[in-house]
PDB file of N, CA and C in Angstrom:
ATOM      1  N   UNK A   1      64.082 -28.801 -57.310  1.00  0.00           N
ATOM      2  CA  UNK A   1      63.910 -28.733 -55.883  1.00  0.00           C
ATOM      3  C   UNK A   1      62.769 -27.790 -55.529  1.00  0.00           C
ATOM      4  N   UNK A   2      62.469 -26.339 -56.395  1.00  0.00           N
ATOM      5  CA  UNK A   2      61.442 -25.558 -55.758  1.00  0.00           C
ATOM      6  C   UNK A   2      60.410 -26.223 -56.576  1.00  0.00           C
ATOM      7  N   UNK A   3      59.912 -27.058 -57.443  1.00  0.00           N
ATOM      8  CA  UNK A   3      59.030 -27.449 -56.979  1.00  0.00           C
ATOM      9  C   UNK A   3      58.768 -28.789 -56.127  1.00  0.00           C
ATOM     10  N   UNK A   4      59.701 -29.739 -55.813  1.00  0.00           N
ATOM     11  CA  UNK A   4      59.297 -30.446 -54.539  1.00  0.00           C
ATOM     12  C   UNK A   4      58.698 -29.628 -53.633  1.00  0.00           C
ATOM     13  N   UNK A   5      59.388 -28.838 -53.173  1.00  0.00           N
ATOM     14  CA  UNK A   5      59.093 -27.646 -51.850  1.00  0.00           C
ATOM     15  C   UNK A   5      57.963 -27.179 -51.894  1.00  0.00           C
ATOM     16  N   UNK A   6      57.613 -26.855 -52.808  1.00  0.00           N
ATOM     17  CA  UNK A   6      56.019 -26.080 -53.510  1.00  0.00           C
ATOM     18  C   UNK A   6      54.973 -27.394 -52.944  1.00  0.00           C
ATOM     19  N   UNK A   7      55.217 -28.363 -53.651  1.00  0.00           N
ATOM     20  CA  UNK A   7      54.376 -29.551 -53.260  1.00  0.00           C
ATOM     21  C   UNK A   7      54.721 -29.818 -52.040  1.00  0.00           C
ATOM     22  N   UNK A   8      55.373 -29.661 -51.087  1.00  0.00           N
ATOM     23  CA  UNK A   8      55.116 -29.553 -49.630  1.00  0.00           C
ATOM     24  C   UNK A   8      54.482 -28.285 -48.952  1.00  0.00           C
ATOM     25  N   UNK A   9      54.763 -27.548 -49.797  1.00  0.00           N
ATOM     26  CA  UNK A   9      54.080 -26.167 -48.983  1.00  0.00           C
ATOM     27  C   UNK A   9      55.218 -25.689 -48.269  1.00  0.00           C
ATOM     28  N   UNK A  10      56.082 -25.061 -48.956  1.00  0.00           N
ATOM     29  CA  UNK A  10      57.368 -25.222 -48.634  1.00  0.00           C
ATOM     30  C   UNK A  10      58.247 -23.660 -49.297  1.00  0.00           C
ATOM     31  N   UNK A  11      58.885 -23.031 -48.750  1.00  0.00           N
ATOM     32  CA  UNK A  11      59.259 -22.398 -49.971  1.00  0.00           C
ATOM     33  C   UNK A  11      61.176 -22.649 -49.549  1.00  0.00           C
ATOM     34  N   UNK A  12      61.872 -22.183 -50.220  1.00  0.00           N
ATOM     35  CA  UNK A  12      63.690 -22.683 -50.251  1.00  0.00           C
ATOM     36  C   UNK A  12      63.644 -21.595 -48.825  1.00  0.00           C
ATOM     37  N   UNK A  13      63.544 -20.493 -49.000  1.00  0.00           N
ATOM     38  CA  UNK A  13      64.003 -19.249 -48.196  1.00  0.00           C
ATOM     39  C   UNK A  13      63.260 -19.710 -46.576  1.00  0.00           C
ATOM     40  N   UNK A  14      62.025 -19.922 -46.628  1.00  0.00           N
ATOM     41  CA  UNK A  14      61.874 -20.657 -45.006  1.00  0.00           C
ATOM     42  C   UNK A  14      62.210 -21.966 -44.526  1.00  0.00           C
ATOM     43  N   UNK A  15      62.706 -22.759 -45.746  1.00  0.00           N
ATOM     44  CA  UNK A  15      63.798 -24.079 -45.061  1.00  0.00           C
ATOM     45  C   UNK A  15      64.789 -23.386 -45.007  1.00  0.00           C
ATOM     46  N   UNK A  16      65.806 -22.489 -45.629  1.00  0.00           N
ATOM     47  CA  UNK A  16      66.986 -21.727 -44.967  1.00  0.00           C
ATOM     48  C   UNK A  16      66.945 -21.321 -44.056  1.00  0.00           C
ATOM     49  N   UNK A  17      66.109 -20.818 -43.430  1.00  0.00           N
ATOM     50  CA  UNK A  17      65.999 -19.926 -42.197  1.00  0.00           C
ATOM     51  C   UNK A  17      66.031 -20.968 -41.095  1.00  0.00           C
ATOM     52  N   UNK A  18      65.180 -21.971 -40.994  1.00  0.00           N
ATOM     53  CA  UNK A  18      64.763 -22.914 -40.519  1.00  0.00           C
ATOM     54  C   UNK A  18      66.265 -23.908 -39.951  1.00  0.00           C
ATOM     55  N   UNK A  19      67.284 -24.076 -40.941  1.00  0.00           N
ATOM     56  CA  UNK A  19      68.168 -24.422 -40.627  1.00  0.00           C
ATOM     57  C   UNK A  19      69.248 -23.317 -40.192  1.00  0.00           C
ATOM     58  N   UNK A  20      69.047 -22.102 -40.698  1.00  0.00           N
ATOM     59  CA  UNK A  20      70.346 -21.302 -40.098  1.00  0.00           C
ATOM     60  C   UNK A  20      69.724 -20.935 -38.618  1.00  0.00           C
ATOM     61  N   UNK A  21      68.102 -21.080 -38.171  1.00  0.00           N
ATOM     62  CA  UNK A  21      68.245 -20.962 -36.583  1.00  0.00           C
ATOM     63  C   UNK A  21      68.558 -22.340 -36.174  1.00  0.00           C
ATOM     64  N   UNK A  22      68.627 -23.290 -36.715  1.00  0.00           N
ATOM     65  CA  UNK A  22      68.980 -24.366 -35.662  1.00  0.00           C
ATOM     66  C   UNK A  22      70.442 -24.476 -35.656  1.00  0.00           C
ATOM     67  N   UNK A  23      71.174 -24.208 -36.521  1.00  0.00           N
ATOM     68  CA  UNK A  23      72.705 -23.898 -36.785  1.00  0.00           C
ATOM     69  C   UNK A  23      72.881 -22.490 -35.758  1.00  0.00           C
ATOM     70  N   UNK A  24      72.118 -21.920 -35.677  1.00  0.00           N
ATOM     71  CA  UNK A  24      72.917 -20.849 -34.862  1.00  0.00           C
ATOM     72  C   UNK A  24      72.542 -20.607 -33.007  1.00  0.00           C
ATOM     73  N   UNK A  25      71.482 -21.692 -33.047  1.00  0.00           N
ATOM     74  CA  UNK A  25      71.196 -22.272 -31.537  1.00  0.00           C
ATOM     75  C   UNK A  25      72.202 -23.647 -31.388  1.00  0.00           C
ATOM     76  N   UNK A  26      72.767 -24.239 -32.192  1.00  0.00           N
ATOM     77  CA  UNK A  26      73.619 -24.934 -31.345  1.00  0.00           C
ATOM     78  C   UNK A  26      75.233 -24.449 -31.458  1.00  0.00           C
ATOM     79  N   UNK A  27      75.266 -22.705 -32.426  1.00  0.00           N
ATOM     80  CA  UNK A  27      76.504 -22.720 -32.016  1.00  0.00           C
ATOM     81  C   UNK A  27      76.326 -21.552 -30.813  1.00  0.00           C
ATOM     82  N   UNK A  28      75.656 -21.403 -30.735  1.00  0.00           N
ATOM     83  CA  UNK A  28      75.013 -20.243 -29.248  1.00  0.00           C
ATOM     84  C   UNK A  28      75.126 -21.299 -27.964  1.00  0.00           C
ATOM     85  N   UNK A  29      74.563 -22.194 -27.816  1.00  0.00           N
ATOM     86  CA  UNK A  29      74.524 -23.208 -26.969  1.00  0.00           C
ATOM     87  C   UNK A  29      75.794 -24.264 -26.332  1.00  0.00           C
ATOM     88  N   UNK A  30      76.559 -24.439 -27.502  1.00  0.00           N
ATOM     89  CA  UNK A  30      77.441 -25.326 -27.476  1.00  0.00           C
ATOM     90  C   UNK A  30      79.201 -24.897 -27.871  1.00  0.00           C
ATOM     91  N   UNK A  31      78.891 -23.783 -28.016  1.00  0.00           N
ATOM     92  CA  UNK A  31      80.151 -22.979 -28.605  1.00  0.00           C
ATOM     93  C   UNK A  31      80.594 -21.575 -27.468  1.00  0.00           C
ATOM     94  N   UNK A  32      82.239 -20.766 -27.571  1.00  0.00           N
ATOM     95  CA  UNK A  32      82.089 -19.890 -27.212  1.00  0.00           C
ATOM     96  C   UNK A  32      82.454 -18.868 -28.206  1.00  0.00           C
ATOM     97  N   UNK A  33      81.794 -19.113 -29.575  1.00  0.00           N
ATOM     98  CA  UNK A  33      81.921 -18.289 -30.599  1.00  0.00           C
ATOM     99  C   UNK A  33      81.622 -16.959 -30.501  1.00  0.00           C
ATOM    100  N   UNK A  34      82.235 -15.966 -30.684  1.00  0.00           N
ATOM    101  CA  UNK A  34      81.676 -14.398 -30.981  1.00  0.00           C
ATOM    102  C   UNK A  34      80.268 -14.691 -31.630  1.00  0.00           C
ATOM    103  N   UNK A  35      79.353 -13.467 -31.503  1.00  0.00           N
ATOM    104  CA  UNK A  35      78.453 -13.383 -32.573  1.00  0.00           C
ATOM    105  C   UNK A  35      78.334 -13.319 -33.731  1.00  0.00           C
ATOM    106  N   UNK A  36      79.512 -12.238 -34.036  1.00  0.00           N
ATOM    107  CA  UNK A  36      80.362 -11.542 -35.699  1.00  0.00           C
ATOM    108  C   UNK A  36      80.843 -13.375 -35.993  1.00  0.00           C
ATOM    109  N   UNK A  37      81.610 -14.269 -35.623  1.00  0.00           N
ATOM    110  CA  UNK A  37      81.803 -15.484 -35.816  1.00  0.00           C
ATOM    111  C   UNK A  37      80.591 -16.141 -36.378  1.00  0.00           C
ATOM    112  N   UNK A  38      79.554 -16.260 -35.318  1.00  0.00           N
ATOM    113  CA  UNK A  38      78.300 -16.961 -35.717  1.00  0.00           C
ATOM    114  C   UNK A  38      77.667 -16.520 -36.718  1.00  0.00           C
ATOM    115  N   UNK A  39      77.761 -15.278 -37.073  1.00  0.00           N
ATOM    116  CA  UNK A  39      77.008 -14.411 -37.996  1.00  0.00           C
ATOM    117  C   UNK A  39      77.616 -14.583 -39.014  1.00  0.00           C
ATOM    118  N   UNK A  40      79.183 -15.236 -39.464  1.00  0.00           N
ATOM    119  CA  UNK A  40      80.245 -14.633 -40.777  1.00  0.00           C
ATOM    120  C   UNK A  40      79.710 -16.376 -41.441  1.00  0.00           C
ATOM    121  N   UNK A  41      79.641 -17.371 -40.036  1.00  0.00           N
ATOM    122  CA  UNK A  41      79.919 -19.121 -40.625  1.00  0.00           C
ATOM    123  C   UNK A  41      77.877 -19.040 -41.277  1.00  0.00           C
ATOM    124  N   UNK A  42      77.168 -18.162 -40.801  1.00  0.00           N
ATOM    125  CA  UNK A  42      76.132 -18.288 -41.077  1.00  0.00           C
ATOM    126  C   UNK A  42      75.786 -17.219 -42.312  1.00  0.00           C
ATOM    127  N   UNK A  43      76.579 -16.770 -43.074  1.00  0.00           N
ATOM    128  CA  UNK A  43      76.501 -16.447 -43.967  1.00  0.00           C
ATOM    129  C   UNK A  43      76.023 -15.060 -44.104  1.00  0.00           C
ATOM    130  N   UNK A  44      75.995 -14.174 -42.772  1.00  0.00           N
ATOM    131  CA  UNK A  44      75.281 -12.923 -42.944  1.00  0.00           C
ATOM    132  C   UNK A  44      76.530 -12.001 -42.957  1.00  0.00           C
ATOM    133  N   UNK A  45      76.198 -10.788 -43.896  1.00  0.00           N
ATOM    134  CA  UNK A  45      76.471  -9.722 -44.154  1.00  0.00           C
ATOM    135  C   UNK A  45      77.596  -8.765 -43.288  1.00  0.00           C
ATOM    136  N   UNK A  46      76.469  -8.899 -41.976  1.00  0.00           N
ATOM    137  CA  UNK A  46      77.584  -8.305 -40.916  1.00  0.00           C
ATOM    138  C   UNK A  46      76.756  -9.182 -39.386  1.00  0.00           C
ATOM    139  N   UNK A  47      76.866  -8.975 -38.067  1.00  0.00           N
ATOM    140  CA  UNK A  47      76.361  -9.407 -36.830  1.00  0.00           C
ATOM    141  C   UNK A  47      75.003  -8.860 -36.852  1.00  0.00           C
ATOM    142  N   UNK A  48      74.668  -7.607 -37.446  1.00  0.00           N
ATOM    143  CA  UNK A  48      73.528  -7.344 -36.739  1.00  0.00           C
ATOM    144  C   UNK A  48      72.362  -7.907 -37.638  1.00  0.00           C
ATOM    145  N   UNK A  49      72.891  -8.216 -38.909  1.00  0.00           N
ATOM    146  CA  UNK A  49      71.474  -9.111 -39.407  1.00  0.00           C
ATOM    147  C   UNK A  49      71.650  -9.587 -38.958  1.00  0.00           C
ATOM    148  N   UNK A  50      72.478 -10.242 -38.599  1.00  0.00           N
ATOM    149  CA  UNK A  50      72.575 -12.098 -37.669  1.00  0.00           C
ATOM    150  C   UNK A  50      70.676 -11.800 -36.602  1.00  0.00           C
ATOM    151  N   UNK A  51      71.796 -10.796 -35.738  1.00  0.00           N
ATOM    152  CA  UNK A  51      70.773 -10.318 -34.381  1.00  0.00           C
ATOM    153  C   UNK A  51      69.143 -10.164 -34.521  1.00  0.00           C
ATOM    154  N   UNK A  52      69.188  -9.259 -35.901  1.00  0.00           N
ATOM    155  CA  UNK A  52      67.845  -9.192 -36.050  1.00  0.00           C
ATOM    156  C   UNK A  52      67.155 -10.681 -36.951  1.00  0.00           C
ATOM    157  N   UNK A  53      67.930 -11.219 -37.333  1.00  0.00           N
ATOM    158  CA  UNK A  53      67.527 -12.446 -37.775  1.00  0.00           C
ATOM    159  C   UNK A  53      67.118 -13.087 -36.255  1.00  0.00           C
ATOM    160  N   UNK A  54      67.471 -13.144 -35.918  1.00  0.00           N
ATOM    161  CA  UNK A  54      67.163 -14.255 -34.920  1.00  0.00           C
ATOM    162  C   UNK A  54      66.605 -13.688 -33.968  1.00  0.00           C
ATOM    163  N   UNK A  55      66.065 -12.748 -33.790  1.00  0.00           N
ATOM    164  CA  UNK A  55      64.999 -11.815 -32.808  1.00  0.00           C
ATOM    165  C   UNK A  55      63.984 -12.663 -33.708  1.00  0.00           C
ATOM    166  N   UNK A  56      63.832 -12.191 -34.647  1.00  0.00           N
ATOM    167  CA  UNK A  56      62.643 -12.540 -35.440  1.00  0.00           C
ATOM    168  C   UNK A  56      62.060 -13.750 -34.953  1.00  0.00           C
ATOM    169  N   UNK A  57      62.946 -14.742 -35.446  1.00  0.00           N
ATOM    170  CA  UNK A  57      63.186 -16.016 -35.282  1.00  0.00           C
ATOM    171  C   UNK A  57      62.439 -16.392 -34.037  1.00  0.00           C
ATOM    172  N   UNK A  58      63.403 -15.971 -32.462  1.00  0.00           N
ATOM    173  CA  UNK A  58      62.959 -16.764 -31.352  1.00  0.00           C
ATOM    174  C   UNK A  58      62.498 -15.547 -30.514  1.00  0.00           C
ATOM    175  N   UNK A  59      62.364 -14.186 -30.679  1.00  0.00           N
ATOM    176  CA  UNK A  59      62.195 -13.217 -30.152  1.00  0.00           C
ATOM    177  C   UNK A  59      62.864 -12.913 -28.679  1.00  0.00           C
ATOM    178  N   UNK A  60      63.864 -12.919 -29.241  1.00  0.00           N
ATOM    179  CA  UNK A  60      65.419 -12.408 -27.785  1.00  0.00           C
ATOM    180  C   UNK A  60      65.900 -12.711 -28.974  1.00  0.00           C
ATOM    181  N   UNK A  61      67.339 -11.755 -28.549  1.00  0.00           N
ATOM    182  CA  UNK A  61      68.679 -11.999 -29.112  1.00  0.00           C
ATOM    183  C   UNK A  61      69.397 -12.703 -28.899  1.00  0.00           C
ATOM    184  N   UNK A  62      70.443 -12.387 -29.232  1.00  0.00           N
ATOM    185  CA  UNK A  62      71.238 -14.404 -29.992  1.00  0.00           C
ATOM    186  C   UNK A  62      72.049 -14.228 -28.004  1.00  0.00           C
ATOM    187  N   UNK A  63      72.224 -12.902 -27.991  1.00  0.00           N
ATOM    188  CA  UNK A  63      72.897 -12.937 -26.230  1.00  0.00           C
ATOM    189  C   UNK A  63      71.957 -13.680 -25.086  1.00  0.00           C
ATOM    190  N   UNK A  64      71.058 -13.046 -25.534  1.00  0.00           N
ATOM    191  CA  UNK A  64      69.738 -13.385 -24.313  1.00  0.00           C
ATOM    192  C   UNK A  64      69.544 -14.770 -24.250  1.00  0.00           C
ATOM    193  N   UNK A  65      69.467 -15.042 -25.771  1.00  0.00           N
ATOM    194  CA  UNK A  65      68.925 -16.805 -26.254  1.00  0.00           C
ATOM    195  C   UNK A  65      70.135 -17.815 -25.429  1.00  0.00           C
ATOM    196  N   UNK A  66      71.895 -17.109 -25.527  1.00  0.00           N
ATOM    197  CA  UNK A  66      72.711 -18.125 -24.946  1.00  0.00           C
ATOM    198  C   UNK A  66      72.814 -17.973 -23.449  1.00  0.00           C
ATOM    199  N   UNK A  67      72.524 -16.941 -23.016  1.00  0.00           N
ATOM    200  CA  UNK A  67      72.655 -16.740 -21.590  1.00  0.00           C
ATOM    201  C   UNK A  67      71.201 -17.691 -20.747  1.00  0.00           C
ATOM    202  N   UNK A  68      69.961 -18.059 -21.847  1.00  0.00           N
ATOM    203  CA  UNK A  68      69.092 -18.928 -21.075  1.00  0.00           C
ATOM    204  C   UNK A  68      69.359 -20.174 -21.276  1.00  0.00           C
ATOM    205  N   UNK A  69      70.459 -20.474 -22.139  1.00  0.00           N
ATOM    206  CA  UNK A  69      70.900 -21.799 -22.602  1.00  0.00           C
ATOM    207  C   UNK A  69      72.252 -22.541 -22.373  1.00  0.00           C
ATOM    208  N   UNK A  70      72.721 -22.134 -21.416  1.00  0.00           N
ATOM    209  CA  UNK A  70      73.997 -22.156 -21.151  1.00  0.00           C
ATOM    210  C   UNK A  70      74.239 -23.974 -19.873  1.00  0.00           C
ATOM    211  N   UNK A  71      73.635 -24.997 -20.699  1.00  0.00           N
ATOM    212  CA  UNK A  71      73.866 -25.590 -19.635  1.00  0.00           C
ATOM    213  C   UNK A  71      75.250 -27.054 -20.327  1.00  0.00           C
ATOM    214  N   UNK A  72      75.013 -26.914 -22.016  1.00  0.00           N
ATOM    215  CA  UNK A  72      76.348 -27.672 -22.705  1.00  0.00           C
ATOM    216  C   UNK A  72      77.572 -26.890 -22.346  1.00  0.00           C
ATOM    217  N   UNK A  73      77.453 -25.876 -23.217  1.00  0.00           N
ATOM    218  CA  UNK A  73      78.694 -25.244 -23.122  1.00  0.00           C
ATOM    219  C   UNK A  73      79.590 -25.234 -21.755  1.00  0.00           C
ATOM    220  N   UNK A  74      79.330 -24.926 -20.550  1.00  0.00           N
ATOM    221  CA  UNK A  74      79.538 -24.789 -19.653  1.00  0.00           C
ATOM    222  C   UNK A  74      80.081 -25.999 -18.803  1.00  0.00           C
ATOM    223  N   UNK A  75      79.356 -27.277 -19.060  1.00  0.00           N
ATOM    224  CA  UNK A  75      79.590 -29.084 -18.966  1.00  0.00           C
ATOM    225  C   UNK A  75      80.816 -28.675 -19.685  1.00  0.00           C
ATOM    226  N   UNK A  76      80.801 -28.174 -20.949  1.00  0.00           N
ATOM    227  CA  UNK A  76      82.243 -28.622 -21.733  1.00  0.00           C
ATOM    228  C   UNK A  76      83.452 -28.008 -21.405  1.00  0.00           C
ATOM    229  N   UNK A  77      83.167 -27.040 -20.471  1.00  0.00           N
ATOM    230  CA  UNK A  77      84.429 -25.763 -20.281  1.00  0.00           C
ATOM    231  C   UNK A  77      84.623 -26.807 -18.574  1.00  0.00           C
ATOM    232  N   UNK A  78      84.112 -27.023 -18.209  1.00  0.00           N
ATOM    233  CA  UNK A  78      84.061 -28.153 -16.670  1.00  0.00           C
ATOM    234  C   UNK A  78      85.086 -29.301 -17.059  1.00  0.00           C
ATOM    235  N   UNK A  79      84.814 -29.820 -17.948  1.00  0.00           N
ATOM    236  CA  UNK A  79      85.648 -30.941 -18.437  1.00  0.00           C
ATOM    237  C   UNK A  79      87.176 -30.564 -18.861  1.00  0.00           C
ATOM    238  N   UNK A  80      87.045 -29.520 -19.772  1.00  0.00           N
ATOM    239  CA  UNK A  80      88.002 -29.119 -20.370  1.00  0.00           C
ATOM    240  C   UNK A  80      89.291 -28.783 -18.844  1.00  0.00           C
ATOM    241  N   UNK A  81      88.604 -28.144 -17.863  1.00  0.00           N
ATOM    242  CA  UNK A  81      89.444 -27.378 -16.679  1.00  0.00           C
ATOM    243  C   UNK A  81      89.736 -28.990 -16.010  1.00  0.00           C
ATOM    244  N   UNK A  82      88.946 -29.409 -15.842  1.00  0.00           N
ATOM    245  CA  UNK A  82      89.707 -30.819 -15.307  1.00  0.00           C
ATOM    246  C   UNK A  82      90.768 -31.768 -15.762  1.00  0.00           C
ATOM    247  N   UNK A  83      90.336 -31.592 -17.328  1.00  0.00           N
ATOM    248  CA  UNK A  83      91.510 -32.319 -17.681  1.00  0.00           C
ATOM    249  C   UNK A  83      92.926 -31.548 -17.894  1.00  0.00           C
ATOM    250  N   UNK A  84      93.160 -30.503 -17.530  1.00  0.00           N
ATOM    251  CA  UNK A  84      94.010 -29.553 -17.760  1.00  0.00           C
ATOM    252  C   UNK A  84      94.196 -29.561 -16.027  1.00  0.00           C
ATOM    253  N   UNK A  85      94.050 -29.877 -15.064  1.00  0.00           N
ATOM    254  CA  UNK A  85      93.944 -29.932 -13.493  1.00  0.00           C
ATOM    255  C   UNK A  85      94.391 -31.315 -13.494  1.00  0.00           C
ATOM    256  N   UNK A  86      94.617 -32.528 -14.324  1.00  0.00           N
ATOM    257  CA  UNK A  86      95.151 -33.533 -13.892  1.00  0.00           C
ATOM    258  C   UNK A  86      97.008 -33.814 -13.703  1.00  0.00           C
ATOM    259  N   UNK A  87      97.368 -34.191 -12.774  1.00  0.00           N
ATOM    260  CA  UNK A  87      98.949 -34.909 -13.324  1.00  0.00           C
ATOM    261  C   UNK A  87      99.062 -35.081 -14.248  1.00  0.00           C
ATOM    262  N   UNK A  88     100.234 -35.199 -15.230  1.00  0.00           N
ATOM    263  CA  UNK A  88     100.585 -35.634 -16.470  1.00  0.00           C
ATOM    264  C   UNK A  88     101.538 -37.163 -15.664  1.00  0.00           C
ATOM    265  N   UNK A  89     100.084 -38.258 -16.094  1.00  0.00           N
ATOM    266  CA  UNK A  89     100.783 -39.682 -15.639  1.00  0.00           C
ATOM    267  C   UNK A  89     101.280 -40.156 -16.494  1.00  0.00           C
ATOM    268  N   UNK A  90     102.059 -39.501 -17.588  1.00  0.00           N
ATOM    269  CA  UNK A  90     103.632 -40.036 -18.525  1.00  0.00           C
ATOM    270  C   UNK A  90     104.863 -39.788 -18.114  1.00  0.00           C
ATOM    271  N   UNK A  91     104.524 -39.003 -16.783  1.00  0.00           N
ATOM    272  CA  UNK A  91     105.762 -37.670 -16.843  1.00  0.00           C
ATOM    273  C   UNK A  91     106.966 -38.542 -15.932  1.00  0.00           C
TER     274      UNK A  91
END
């Protein structure tokens, strides 16, 4: 595999990264996971590499990044309250 990667111009450690920010923008986005959560399923150490990982990454933190992104999650917590607001038409 590292040398496929090589012959792309590629190295393993920046396709990891590459996928643990897109893994950790859609659980920022689409989730109401803790950070320490996002940080443990993403394989880091403790939260604050997470944090400084992903400063790096998109430059804001993983808070900042979900608070400008908040327009799934929020659809899904809408839905969720409605269907929990309906009659139970078995009853």
């Amino acid at each position: 595999m590292s040398r496929h990667l090589r012959a792309e111009g590629l190295a393993f450690r920046q396709v990891a990264n590459e996928i643990r920010f897109q893994i950790a923008c859609e659980l920022l986005e689409n989730t109401n996971m803790a950070l320490s959560q996002i940080a443990t399923v993403l394989r880091y150490s403790e939260p604050s590499a997470f944090t400084r990982a992903f400063r790096r990454w998109s430059e804001q933190t993983p808070s900042a990044w979900r608070a400008n992104h908040p327009h799934v999650r929020k659809t899904r917590q809408l839905r969720r309250s409605l269907r929990s607001d309906r009659p139970n038409e078995f009853a």
